[in-house]
Protein backbone atom coordinates (compact mmCIF):
# COMPACT_ATOMS: atom_id res chain seq x y z
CA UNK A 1 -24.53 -30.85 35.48
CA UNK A 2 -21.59 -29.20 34.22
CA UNK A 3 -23.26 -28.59 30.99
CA UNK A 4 -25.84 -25.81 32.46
CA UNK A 5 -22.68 -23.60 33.70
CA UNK A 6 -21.30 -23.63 30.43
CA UNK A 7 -24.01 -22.63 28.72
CA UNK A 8 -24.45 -20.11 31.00
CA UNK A 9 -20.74 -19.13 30.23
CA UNK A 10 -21.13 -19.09 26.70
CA UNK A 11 -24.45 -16.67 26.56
CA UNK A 12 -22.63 -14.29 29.13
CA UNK A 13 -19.32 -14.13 26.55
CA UNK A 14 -21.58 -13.64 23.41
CA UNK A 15 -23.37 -11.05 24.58
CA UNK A 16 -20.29 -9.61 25.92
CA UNK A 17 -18.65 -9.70 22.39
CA UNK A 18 -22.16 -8.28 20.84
CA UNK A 19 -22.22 -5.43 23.07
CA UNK A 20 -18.34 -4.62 22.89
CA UNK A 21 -18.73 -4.94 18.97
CA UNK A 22 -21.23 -2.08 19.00
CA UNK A 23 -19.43 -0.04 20.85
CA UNK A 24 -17.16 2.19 19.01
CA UNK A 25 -13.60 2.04 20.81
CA UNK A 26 -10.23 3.33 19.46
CA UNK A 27 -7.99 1.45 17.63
CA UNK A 28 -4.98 -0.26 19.90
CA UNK A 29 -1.88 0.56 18.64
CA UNK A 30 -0.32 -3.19 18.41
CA UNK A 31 3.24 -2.49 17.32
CA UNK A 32 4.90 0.99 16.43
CA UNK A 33 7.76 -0.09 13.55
CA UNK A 34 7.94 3.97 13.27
CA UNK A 35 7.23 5.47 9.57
CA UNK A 36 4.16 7.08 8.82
CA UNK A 37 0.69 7.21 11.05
CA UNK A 38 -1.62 4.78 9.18
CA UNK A 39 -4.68 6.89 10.77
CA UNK A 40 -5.27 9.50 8.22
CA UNK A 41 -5.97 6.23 5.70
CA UNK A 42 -8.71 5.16 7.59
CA UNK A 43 -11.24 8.05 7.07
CA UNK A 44 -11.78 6.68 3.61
CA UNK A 45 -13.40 3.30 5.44
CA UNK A 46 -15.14 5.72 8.62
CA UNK A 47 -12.53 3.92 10.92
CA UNK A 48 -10.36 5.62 14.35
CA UNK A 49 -13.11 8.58 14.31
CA UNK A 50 -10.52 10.84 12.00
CA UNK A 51 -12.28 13.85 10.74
CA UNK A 52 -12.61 14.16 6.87
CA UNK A 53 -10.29 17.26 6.94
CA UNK A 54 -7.23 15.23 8.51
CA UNK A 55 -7.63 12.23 6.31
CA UNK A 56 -5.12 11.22 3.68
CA UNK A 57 -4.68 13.76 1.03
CA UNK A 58 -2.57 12.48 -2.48
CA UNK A 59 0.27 14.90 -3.49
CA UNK A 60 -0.30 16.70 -6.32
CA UNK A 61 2.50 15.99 -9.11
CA UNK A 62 4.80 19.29 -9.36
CA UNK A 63 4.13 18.81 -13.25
CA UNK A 64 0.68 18.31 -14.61
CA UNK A 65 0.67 16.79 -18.30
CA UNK A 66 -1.64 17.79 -20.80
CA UNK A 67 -1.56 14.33 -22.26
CA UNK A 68 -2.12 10.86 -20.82
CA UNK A 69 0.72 9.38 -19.27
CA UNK A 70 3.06 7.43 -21.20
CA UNK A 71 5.69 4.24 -20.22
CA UNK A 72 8.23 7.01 -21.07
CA UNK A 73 7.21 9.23 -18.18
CA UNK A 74 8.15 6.33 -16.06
CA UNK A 75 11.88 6.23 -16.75
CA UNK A 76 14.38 6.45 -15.53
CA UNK A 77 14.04 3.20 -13.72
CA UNK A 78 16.76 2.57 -11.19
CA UNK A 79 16.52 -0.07 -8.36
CA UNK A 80 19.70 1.10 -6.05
CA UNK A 81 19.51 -2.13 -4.36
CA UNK A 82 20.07 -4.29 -7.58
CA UNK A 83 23.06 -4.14 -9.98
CA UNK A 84 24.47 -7.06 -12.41
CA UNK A 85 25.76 -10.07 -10.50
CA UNK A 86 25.77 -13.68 -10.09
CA UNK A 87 22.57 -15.64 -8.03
CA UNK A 88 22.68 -18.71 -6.26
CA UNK A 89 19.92 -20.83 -6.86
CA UNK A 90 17.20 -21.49 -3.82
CA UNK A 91 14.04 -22.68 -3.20
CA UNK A 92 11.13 -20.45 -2.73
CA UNK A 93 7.51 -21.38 -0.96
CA UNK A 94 5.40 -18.75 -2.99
CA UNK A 95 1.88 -19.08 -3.29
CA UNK A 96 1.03 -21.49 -6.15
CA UNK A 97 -0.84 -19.25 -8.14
CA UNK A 98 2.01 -16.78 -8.56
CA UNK A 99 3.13 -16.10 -11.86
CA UNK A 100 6.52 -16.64 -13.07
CA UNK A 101 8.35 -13.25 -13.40
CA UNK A 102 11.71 -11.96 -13.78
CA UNK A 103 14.35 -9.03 -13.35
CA UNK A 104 16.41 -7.76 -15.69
CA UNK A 105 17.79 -4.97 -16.90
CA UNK A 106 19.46 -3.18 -20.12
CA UNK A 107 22.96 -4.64 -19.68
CA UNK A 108 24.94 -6.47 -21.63
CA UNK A 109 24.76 -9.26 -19.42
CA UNK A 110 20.79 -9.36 -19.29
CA UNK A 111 20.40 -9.03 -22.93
CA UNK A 112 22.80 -11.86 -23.01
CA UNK A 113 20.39 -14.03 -20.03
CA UNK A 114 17.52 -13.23 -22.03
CA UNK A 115 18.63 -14.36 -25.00
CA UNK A 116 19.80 -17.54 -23.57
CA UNK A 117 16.37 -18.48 -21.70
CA UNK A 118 13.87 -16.55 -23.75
CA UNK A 119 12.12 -19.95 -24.96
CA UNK A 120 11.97 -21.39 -21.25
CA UNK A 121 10.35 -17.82 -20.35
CA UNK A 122 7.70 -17.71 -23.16
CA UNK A 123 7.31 -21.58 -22.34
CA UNK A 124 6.42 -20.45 -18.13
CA UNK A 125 4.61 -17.39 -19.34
CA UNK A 126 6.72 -15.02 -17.21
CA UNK A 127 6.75 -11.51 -16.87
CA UNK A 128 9.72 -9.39 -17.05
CA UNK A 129 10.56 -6.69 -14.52
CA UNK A 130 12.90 -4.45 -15.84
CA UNK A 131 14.39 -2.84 -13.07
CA UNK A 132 17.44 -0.46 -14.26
CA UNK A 133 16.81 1.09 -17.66
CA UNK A 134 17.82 4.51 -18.74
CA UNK A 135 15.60 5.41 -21.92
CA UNK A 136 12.64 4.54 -23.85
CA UNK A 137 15.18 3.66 -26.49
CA UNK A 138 16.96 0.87 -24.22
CA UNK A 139 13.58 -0.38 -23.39
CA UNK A 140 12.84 -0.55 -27.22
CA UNK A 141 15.76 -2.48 -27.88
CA UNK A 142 15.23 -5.12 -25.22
CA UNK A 143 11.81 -5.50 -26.21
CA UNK A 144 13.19 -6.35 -29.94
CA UNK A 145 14.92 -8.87 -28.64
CA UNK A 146 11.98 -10.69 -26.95
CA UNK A 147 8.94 -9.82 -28.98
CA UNK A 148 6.98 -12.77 -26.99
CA UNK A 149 7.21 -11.55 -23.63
CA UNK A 150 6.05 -8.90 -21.54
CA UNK A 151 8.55 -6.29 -20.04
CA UNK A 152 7.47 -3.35 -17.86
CA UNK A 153 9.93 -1.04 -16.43
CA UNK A 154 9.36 -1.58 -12.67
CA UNK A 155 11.72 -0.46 -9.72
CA UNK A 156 12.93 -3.22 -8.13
CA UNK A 157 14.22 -2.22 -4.78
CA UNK A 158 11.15 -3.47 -2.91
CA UNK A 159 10.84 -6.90 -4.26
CA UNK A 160 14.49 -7.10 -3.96
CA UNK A 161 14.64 -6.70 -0.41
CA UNK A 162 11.59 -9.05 0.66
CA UNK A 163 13.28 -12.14 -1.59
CA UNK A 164 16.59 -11.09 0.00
CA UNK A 165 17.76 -10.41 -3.44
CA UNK A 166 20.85 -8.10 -4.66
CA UNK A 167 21.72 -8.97 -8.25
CA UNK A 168 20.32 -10.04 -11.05
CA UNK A 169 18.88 -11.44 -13.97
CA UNK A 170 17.59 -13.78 -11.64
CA UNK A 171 13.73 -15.78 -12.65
CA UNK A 172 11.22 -16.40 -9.49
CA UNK A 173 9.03 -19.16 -9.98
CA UNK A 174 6.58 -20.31 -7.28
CA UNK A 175 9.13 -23.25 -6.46
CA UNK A 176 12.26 -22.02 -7.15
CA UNK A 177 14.54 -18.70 -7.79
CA UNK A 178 17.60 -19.07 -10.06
CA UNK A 179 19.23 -17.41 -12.41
């Protein structure tokens, strides 16, 4: 007896999410953390009915290069959130499948960190995130001194802030972030 109504129910809410998903509505502005209006991003997926001409358009670099761009171009790398300094060890809940990596820059006192747990690094595959370095040449010299592992100059100052970081050479693991 009580099944018939609920059917009923059921029918009356599908068709009531069928015909509100065919009509076009605008979007509902959920939360408003300030920055930038996300809306000129969607006219590249025909979402919140922006016209072409107001969409997103990519700043134009001040200086075009002739050439492709090198890793030199990139540098000066300097993470203004990061400097040289001791970590306490923690436990992290990172997705499994994230690969070791690890920040560093062209110190003294990362060379030395390097140095010290280059075999463990090779060993966990990680990549290194070099995150202050002034000049190709620094770069060149810290590669030297780990042939075996990958180091990109990458600002830091994001990745710093969402593991609550400030100093480093510090290595993230899935598990575990310690210096």
């Amino acid at each position: 007896m009580l099944i018939r109504p609920l059917i009923t129910l059921l029918t009356l809410i599908m068709t009531a999410t069928a015909v509100h998903a065919q009509v076009k509505s605008p979007l509902t502005v959920v939360a408003d953390d300030g920055g930038q209006p996300a809306r000129p991003y969607y006219v590249a997926i025909g979402a919140a009915q922006v016209n072409e001409e107001d969409g997103f358009v990519a700043a134009t670099p001040d200086i075009v290069l002739n050439r492709a761009a090198t890793e030199a171009d990139m540098l000066p790398v300097v993470s203004e959130r990061l400097s040289v300094g001791p970590v306490a060890p923690r436990a992290l809940d990172l997705p499994p499948s994230t690969t070791p990596f690890f920040l560093i820059g062209t110190d003294p006192d990362s060379m030395r960190w390097l140095t010290q747990r280059r075999e463990r690094l090779v060993e966990l595959r990680a990549v290194g995130m070099v995150v202050n370095v002034a000049t190709a040449e620094d770069l060149a010299a810290l590669r030297e001194q780990a042939p075996d592992l990958e180091l990109r100059p990458i600002p830091g100052d994001d990745l710093a802030a969402r593991l609550g970081l400030t100093h480093y050479p510090v290595l993230v693991t899935p598990t575990r972030l310690e210096q």
